[in-house]
PDB file of N, CA and C in Angstrom:
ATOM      1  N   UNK A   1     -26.715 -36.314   6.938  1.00  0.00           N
ATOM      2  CA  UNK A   1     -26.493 -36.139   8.347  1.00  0.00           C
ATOM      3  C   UNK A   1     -27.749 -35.598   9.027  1.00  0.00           C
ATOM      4  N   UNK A   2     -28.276 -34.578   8.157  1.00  0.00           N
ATOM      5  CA  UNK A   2     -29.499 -34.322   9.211  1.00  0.00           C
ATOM      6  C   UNK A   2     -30.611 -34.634   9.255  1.00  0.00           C
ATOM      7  N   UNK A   3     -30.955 -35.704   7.595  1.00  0.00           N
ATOM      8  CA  UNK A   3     -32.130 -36.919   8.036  1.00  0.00           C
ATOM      9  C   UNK A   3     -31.555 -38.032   9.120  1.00  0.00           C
ATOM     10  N   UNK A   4     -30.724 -38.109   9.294  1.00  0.00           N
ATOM     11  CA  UNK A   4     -30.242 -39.162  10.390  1.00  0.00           C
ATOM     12  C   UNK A   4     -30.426 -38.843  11.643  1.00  0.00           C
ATOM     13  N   UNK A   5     -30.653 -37.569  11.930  1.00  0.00           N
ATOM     14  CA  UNK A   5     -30.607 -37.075  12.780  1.00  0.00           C
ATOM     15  C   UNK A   5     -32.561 -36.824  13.306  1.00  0.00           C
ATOM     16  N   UNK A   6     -32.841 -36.908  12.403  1.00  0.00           N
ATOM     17  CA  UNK A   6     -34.406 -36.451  12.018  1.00  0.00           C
ATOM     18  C   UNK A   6     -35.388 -37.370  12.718  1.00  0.00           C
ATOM     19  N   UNK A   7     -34.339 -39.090  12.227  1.00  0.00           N
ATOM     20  CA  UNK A   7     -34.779 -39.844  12.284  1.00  0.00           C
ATOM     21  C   UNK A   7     -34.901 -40.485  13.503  1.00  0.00           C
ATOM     22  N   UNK A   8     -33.479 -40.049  14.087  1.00  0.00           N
ATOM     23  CA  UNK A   8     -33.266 -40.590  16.304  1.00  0.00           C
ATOM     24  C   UNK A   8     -33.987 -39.544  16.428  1.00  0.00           C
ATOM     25  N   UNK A   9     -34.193 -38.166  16.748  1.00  0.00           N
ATOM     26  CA  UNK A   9     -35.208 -37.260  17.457  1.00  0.00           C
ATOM     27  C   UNK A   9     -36.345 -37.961  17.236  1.00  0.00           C
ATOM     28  N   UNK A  10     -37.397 -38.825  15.688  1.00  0.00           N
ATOM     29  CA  UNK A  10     -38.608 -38.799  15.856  1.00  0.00           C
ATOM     30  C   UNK A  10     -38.778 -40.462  16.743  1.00  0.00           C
ATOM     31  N   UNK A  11     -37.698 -40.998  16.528  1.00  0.00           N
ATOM     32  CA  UNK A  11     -37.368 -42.101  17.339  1.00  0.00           C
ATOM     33  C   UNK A  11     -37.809 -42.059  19.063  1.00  0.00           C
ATOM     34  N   UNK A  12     -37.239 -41.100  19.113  1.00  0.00           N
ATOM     35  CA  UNK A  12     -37.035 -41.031  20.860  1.00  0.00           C
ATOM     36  C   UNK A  12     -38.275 -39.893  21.197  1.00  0.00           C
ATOM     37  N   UNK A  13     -39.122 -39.520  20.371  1.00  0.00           N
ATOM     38  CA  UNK A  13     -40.262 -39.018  20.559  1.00  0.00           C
ATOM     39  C   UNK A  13     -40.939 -39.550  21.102  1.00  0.00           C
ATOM     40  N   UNK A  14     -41.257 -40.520  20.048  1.00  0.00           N
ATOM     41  CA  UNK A  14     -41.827 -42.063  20.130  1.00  0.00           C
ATOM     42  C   UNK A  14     -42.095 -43.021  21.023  1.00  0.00           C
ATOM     43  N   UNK A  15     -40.609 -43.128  21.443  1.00  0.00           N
ATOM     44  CA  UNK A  15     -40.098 -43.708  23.044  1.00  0.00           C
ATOM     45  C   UNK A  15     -40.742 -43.099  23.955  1.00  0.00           C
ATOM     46  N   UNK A  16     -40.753 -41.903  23.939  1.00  0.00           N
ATOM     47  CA  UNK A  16     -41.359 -41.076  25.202  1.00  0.00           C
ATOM     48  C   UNK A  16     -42.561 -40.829  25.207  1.00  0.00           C
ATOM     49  N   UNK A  17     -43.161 -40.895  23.849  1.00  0.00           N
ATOM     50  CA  UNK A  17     -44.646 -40.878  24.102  1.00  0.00           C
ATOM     51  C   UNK A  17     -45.440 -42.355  24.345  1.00  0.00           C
ATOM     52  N   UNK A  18     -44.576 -43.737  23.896  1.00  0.00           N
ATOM     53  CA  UNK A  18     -44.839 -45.008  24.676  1.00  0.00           C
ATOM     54  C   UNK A  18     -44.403 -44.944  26.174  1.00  0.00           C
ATOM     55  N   UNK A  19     -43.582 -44.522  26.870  1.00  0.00           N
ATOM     56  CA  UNK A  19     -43.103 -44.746  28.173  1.00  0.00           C
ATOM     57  C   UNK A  19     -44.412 -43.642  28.840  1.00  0.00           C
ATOM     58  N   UNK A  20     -44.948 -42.545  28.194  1.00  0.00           N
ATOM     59  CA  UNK A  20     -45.845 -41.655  28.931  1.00  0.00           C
ATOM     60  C   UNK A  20     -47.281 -42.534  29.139  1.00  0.00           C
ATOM     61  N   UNK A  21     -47.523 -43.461  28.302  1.00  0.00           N
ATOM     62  CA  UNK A  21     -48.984 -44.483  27.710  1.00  0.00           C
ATOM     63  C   UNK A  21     -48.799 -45.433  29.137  1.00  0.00           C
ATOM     64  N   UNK A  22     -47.231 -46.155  29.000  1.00  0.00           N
ATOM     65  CA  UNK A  22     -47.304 -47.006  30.070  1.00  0.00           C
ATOM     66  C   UNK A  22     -47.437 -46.827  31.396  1.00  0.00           C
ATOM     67  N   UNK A  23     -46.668 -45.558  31.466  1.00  0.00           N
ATOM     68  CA  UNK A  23     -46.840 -44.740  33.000  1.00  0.00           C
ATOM     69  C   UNK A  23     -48.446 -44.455  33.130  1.00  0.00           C
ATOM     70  N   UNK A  24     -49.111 -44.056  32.016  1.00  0.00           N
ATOM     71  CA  UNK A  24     -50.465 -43.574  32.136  1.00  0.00           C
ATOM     72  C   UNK A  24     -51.349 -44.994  32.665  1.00  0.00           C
ATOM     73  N   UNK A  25     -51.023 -46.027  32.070  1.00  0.00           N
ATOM     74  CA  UNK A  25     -51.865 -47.568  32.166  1.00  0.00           C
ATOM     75  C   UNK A  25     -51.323 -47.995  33.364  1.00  0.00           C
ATOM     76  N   UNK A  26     -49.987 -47.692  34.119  1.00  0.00           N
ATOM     77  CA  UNK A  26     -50.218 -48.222  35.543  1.00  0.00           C
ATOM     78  C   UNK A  26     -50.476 -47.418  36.172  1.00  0.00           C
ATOM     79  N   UNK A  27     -50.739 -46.257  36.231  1.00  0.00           N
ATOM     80  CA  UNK A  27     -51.502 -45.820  37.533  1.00  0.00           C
ATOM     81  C   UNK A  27     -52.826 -45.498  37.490  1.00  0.00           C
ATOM     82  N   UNK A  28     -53.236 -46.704  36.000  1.00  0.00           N
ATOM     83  CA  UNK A  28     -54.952 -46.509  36.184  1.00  0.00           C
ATOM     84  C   UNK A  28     -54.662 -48.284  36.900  1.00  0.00           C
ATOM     85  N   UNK A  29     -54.094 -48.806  36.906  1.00  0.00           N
ATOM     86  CA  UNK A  29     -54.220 -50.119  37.203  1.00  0.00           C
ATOM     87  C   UNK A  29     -54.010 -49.923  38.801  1.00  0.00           C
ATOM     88  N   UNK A  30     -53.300 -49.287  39.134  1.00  0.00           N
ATOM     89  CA  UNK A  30     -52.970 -48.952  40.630  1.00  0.00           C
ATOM     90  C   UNK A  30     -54.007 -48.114  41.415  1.00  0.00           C
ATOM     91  N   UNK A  31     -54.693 -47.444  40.474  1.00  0.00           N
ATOM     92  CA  UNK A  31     -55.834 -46.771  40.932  1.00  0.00           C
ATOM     93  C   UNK A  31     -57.073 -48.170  41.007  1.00  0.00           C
ATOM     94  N   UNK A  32     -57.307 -48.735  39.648  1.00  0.00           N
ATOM     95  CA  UNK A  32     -57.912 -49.260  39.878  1.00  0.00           C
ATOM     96  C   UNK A  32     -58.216 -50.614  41.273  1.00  0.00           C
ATOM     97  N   UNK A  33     -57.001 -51.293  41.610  1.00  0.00           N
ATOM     98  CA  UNK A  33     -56.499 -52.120  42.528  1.00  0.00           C
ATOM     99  C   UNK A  33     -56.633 -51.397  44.079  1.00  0.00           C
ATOM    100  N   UNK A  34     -56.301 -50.429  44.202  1.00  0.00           N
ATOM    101  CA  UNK A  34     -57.101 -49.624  45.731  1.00  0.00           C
ATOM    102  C   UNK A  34     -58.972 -49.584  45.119  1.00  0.00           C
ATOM    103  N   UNK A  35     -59.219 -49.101  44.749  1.00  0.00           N
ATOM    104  CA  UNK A  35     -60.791 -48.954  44.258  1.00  0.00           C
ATOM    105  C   UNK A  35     -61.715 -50.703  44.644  1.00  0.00           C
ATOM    106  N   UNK A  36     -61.022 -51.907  43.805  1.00  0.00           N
ATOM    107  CA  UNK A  36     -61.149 -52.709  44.524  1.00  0.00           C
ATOM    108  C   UNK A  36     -61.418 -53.125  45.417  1.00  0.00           C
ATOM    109  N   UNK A  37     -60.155 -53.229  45.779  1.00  0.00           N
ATOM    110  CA  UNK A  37     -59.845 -53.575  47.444  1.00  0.00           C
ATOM    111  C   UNK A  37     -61.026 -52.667  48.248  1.00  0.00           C
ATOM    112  N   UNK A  38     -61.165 -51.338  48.245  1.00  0.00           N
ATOM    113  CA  UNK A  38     -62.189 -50.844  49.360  1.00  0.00           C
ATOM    114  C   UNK A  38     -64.030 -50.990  48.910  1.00  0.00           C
ATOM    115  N   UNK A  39     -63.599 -51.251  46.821  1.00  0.00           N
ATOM    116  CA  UNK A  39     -65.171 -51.982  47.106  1.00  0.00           C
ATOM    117  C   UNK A  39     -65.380 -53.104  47.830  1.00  0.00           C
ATOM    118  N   UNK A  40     -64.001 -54.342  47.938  1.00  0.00           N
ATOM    119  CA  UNK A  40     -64.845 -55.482  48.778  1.00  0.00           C
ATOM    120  C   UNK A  40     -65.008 -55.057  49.931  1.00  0.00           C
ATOM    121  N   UNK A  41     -64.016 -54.706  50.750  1.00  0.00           N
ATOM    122  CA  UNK A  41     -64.510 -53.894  52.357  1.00  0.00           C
ATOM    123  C   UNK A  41     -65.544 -53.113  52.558  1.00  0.00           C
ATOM    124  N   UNK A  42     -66.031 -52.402  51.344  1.00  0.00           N
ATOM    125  CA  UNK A  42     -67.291 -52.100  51.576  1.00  0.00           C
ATOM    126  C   UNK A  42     -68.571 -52.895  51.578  1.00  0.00           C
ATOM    127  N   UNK A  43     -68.331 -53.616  50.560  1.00  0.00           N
ATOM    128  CA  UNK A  43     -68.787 -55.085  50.470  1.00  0.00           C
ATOM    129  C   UNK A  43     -69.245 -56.250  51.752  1.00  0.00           C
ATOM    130  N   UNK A  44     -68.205 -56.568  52.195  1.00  0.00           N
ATOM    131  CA  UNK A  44     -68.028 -57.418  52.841  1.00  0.00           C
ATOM    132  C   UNK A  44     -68.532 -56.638  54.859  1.00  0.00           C
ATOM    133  N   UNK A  45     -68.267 -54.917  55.054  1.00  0.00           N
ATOM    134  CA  UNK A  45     -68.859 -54.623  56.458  1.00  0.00           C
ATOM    135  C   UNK A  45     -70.056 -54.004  56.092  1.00  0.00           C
ATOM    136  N   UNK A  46     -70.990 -54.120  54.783  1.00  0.00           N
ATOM    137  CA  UNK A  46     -72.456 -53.962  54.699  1.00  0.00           C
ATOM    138  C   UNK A  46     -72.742 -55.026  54.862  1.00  0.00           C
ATOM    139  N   UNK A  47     -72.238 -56.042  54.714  1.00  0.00           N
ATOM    140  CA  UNK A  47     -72.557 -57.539  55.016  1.00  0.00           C
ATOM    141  C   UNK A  47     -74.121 -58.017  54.444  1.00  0.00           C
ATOM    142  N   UNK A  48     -74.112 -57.024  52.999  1.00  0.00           N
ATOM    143  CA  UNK A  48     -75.068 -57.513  52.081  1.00  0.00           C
ATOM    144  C   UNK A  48     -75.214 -58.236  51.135  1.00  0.00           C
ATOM    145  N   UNK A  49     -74.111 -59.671  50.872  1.00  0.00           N
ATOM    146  CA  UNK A  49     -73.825 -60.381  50.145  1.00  0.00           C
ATOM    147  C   UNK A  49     -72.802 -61.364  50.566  1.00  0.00           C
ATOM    148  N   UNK A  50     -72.903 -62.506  49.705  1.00  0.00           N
ATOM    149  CA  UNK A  50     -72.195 -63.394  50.184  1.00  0.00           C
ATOM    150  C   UNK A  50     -70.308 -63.164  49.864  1.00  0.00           C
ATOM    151  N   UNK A  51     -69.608 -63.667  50.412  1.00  0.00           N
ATOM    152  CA  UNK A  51     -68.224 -63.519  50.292  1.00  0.00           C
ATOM    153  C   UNK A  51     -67.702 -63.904  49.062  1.00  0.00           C
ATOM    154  N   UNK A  52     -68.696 -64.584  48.172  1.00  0.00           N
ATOM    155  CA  UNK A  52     -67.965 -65.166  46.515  1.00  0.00           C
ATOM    156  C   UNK A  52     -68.676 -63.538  46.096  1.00  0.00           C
ATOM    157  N   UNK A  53     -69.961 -63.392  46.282  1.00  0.00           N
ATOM    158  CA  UNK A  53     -70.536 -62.322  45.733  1.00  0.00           C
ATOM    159  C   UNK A  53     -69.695 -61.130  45.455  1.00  0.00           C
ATOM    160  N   UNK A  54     -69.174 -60.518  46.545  1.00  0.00           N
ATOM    161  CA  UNK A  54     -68.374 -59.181  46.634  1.00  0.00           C
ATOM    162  C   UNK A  54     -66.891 -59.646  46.117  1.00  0.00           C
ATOM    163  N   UNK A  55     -66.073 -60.901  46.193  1.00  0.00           N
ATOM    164  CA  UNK A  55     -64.910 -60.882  45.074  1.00  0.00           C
ATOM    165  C   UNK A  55     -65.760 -60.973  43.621  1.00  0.00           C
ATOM    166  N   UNK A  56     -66.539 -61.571  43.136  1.00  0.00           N
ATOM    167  CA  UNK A  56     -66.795 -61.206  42.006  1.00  0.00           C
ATOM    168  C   UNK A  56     -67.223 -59.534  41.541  1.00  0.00           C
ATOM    169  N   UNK A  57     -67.269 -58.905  42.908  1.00  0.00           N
ATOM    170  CA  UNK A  57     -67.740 -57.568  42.317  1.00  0.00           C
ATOM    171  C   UNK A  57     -65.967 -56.615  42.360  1.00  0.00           C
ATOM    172  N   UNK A  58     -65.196 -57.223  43.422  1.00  0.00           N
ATOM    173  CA  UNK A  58     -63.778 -57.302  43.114  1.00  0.00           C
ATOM    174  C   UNK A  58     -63.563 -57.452  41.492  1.00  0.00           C
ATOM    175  N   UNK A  59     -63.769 -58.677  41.470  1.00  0.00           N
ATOM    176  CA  UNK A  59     -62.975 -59.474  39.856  1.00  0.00           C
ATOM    177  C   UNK A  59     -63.635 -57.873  38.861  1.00  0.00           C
ATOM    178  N   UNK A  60     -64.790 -57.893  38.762  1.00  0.00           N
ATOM    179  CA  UNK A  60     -66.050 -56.389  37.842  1.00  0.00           C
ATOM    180  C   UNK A  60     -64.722 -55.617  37.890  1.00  0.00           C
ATOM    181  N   UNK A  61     -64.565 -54.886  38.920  1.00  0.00           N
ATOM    182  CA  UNK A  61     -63.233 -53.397  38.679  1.00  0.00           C
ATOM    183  C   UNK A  61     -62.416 -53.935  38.362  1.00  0.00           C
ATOM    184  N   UNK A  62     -61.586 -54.661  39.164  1.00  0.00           N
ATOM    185  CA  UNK A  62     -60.423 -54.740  38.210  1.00  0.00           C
ATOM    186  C   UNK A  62     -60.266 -55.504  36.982  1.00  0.00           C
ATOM    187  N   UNK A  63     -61.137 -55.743  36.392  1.00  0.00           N
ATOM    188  CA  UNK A  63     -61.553 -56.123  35.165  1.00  0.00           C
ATOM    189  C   UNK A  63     -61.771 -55.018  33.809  1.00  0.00           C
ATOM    190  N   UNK A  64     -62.370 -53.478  34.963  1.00  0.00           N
ATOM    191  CA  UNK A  64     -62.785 -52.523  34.216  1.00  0.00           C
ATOM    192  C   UNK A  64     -61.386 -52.018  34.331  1.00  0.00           C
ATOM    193  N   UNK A  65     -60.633 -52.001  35.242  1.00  0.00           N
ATOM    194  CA  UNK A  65     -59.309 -51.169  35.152  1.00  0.00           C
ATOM    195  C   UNK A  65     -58.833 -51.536  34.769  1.00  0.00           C
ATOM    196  N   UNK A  66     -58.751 -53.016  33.872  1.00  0.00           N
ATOM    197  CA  UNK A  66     -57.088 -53.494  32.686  1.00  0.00           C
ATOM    198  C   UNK A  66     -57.370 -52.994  31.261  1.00  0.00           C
ATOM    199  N   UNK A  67     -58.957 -53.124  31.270  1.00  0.00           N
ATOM    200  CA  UNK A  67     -59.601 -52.660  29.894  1.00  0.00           C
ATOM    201  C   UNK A  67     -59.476 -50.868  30.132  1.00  0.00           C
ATOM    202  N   UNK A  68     -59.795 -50.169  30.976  1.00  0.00           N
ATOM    203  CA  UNK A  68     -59.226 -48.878  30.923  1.00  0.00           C
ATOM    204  C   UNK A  68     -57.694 -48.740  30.352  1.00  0.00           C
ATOM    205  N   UNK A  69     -57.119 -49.728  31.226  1.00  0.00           N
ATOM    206  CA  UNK A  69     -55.245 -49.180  31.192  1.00  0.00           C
ATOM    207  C   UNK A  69     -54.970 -49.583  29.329  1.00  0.00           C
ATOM    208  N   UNK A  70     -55.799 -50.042  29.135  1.00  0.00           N
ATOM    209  CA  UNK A  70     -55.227 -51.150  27.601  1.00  0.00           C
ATOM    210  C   UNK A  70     -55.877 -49.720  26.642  1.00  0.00           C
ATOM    211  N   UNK A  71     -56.745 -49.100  27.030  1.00  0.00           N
ATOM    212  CA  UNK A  71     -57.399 -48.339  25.987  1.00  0.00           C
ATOM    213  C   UNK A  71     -56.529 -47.138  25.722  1.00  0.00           C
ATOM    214  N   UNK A  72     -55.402 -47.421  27.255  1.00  0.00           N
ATOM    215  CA  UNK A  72     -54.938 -45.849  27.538  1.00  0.00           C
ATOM    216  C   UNK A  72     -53.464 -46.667  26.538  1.00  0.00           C
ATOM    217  N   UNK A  73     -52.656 -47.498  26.473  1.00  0.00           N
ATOM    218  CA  UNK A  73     -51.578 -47.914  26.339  1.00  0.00           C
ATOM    219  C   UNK A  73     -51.939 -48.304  24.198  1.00  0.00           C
ATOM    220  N   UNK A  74     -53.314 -48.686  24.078  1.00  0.00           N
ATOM    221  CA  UNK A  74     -53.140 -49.100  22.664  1.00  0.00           C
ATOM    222  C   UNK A  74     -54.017 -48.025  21.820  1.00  0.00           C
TER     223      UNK A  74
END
């Protein structure tokens, strides 16, 4: 009875320390996705590059923020 018991507590540890990883990986992804967004606006009213230029510097972050969220989740 009380390895069975041993075994749902380290269970639901577990659970909660995956649900804390995932919570942790979206709000680097949500962080990262505003960060974005105001690099192209910064981007785009310095009006020092062309309009493919600054989404590719878009695509750069949030590129760096899935590989952040993945480092945080695996």
């Amino acid at each position: 009875m009380a390895a069975s018991f041993l075994a749902t507590a380290s269970g639901l540890s577990q659970a909660t320390e995956h649900a804390q990883q995932r919570r942790g990986g979206r709000d680097v992804r949500e962080e990262t996705r505003q960060g974005a967004r105001n690099t192209k606006q910064d981007c785009r009213a310095a009006n020092q590059q062309s309009s493919s230029q600054c989404w590719q510097d878009k695509r750069r972050s949030k590129q760096h923020g899935r590989q952040a969220a993945r480092e945080i989740r695996y």
